[in-house]
N, C-alpha and C. Protein backbone atom coordinates (compact mmCIF):
# COMPACT_ATOMS: atom_id res chain seq x y z
N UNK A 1 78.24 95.80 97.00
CA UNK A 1 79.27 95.23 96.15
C UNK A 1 79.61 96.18 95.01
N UNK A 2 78.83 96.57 94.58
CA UNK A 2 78.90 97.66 93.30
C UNK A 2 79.73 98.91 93.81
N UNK A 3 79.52 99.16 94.71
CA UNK A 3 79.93 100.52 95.45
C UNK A 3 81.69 100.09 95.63
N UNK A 4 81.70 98.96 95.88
CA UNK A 4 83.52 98.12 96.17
C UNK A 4 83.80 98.69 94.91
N UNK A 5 83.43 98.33 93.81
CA UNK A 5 83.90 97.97 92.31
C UNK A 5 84.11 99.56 91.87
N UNK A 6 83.18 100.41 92.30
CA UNK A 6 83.26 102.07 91.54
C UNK A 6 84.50 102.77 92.70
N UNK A 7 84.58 102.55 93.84
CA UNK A 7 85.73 103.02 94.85
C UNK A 7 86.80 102.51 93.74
N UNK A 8 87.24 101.50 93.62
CA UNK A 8 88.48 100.66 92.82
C UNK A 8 88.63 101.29 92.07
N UNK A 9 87.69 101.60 90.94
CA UNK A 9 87.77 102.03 89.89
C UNK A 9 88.48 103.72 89.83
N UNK A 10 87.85 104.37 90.30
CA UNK A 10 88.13 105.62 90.40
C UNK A 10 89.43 105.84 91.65
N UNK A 11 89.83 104.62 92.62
CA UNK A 11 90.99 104.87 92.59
C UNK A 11 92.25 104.32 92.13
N UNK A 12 91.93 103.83 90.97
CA UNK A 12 93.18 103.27 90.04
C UNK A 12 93.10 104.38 88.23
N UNK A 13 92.29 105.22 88.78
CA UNK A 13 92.24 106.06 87.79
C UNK A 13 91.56 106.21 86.51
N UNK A 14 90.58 105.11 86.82
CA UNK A 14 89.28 105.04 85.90
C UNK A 14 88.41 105.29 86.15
N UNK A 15 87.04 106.02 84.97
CA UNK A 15 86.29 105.70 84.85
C UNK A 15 85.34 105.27 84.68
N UNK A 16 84.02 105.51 84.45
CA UNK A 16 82.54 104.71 83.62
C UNK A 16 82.52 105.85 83.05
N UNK A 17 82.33 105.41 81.54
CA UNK A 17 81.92 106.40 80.58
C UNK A 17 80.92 105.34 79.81
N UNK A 18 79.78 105.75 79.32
CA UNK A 18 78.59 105.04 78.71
C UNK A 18 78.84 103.47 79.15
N UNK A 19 78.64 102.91 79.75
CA UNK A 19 79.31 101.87 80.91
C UNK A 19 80.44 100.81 79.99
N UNK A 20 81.42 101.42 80.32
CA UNK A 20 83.02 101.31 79.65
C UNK A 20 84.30 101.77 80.87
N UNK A 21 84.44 101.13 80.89
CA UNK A 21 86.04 101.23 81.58
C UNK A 21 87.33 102.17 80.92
N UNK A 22 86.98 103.53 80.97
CA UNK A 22 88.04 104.45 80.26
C UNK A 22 88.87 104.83 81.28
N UNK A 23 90.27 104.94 80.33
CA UNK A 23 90.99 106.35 81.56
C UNK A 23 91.07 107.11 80.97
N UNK A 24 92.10 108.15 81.12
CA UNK A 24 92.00 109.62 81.20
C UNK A 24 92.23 110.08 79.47
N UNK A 25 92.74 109.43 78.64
CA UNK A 25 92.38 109.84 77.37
C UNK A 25 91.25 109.04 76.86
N UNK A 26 90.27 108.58 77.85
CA UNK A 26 89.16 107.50 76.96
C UNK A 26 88.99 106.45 76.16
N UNK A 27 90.79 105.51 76.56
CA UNK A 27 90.92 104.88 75.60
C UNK A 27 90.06 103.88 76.75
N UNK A 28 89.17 102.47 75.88
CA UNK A 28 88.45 101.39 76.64
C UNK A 28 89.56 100.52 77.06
N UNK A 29 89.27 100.20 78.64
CA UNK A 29 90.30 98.83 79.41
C UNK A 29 89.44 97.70 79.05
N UNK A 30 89.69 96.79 78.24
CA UNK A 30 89.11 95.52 78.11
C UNK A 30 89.92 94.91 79.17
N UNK A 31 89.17 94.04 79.97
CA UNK A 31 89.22 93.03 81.62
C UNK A 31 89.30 91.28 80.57
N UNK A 32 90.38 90.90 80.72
CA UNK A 32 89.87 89.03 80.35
C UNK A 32 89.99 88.36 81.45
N UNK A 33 89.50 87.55 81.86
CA UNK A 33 89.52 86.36 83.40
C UNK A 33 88.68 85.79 83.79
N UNK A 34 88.78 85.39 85.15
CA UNK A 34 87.91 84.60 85.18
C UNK A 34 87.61 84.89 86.74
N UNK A 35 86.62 84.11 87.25
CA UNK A 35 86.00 84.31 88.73
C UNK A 35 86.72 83.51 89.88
N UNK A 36 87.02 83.97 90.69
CA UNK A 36 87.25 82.71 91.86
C UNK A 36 86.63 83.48 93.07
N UNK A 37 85.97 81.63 93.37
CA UNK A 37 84.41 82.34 94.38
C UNK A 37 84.52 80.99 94.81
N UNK A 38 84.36 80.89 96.33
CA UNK A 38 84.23 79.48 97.39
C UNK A 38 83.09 79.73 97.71
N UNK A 39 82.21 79.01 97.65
CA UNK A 39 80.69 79.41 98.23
C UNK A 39 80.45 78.27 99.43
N UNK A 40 81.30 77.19 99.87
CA UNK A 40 81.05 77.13 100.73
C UNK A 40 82.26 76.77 101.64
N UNK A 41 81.72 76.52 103.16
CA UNK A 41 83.13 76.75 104.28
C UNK A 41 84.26 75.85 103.68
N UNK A 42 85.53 76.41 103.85
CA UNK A 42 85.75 77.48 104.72
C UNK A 42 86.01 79.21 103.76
N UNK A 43 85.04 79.23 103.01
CA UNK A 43 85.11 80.32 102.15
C UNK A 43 86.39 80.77 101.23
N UNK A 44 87.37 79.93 101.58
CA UNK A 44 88.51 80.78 101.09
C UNK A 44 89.33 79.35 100.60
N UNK A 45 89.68 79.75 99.42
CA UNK A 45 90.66 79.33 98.43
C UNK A 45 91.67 77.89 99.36
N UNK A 46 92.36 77.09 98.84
CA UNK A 46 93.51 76.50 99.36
C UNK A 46 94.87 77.16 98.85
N UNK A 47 95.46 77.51 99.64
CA UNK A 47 96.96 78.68 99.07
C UNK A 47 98.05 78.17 99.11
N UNK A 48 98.38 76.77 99.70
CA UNK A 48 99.34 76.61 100.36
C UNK A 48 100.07 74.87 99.23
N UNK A 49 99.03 74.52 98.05
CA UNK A 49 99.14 73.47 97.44
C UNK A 49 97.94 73.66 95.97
N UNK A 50 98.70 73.37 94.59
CA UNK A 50 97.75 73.81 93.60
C UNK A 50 96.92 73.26 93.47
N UNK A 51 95.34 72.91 93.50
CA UNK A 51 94.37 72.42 93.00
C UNK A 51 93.28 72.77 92.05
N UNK A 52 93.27 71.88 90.86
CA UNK A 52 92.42 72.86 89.68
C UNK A 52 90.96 73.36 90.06
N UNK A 53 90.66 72.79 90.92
CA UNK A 53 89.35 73.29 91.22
C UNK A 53 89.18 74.47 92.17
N UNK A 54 89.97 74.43 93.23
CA UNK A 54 89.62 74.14 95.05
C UNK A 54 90.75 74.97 95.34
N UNK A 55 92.07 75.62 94.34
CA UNK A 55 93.09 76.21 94.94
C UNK A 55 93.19 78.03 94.25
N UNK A 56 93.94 79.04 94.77
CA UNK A 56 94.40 80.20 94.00
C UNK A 56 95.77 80.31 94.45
N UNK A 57 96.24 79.68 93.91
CA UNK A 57 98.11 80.00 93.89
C UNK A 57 99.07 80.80 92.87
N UNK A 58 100.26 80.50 93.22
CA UNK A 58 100.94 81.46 92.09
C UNK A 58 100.82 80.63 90.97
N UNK A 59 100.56 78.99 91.43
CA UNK A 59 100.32 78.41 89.67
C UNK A 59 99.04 78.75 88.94
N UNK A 60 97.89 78.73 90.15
CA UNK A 60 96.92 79.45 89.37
C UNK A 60 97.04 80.95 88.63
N UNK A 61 97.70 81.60 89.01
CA UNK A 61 98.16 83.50 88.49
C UNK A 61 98.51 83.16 87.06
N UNK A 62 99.93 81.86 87.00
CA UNK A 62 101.10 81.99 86.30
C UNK A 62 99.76 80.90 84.50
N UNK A 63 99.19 80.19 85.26
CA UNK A 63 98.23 79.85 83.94
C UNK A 63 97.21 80.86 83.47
N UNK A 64 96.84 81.83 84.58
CA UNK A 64 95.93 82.91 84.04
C UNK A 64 96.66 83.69 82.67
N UNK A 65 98.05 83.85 83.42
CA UNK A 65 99.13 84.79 82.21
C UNK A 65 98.85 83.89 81.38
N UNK A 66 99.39 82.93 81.30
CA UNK A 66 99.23 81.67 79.86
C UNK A 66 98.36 82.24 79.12
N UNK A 67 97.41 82.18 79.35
CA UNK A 67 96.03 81.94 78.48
C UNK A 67 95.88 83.73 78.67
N UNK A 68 96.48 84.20 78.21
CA UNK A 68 96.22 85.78 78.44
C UNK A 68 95.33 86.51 78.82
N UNK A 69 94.96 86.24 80.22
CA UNK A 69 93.99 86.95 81.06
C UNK A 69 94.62 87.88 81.92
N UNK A 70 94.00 88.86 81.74
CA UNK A 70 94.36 90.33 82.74
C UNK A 70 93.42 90.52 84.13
N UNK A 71 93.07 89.66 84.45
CA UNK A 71 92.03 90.37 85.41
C UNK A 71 91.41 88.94 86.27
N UNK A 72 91.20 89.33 87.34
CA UNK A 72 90.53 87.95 88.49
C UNK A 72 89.15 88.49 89.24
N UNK A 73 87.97 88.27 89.04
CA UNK A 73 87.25 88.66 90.07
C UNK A 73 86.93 87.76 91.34
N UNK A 74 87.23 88.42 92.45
CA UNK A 74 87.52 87.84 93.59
C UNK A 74 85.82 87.48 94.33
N UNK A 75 85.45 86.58 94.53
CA UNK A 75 84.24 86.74 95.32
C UNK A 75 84.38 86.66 96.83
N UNK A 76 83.23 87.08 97.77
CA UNK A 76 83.59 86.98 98.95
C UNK A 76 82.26 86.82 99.44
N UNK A 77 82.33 85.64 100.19
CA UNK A 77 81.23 85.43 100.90
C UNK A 77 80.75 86.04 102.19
């Protein structure tokens, strides 16, 4: 999993510097968000209707913007 996260990283043009998320002038990427992770079947999100718990839709994206979050970590079972 770690190895996913440093590929990403270095190909969107960042680094780890003293464990910090810099790019190329070293300024720090602060990440805000939140997790979405199904841990059990059928592993994956409902897409097709919003639910606050149980769904990842564009209404879920469009409240992330709300509340000014930049960032989603995706889990995968």
């Amino acid at each position: 999993m770690l190895l996913g996260v440093l590929v990403g990283v270095v190909l969107c043009g960042l680094r780890i510097k003293d464990l910090r998320l810099v790019d190329h002038q070293d300024r720090e990427l602060l990440l805000h968000g939140g997790c979405v992770v199904y841990k059990v079947p059928p592993y994956f999100p409902i897409t097709d209707s919003f639910d606050y718990k149980l769904s990842f839709t564009d209404r879920d994206i469009e409240i992330y913007k709300e509340l000014g979050m930049n960032a989603v970590r995706l889990g995968a079972m």
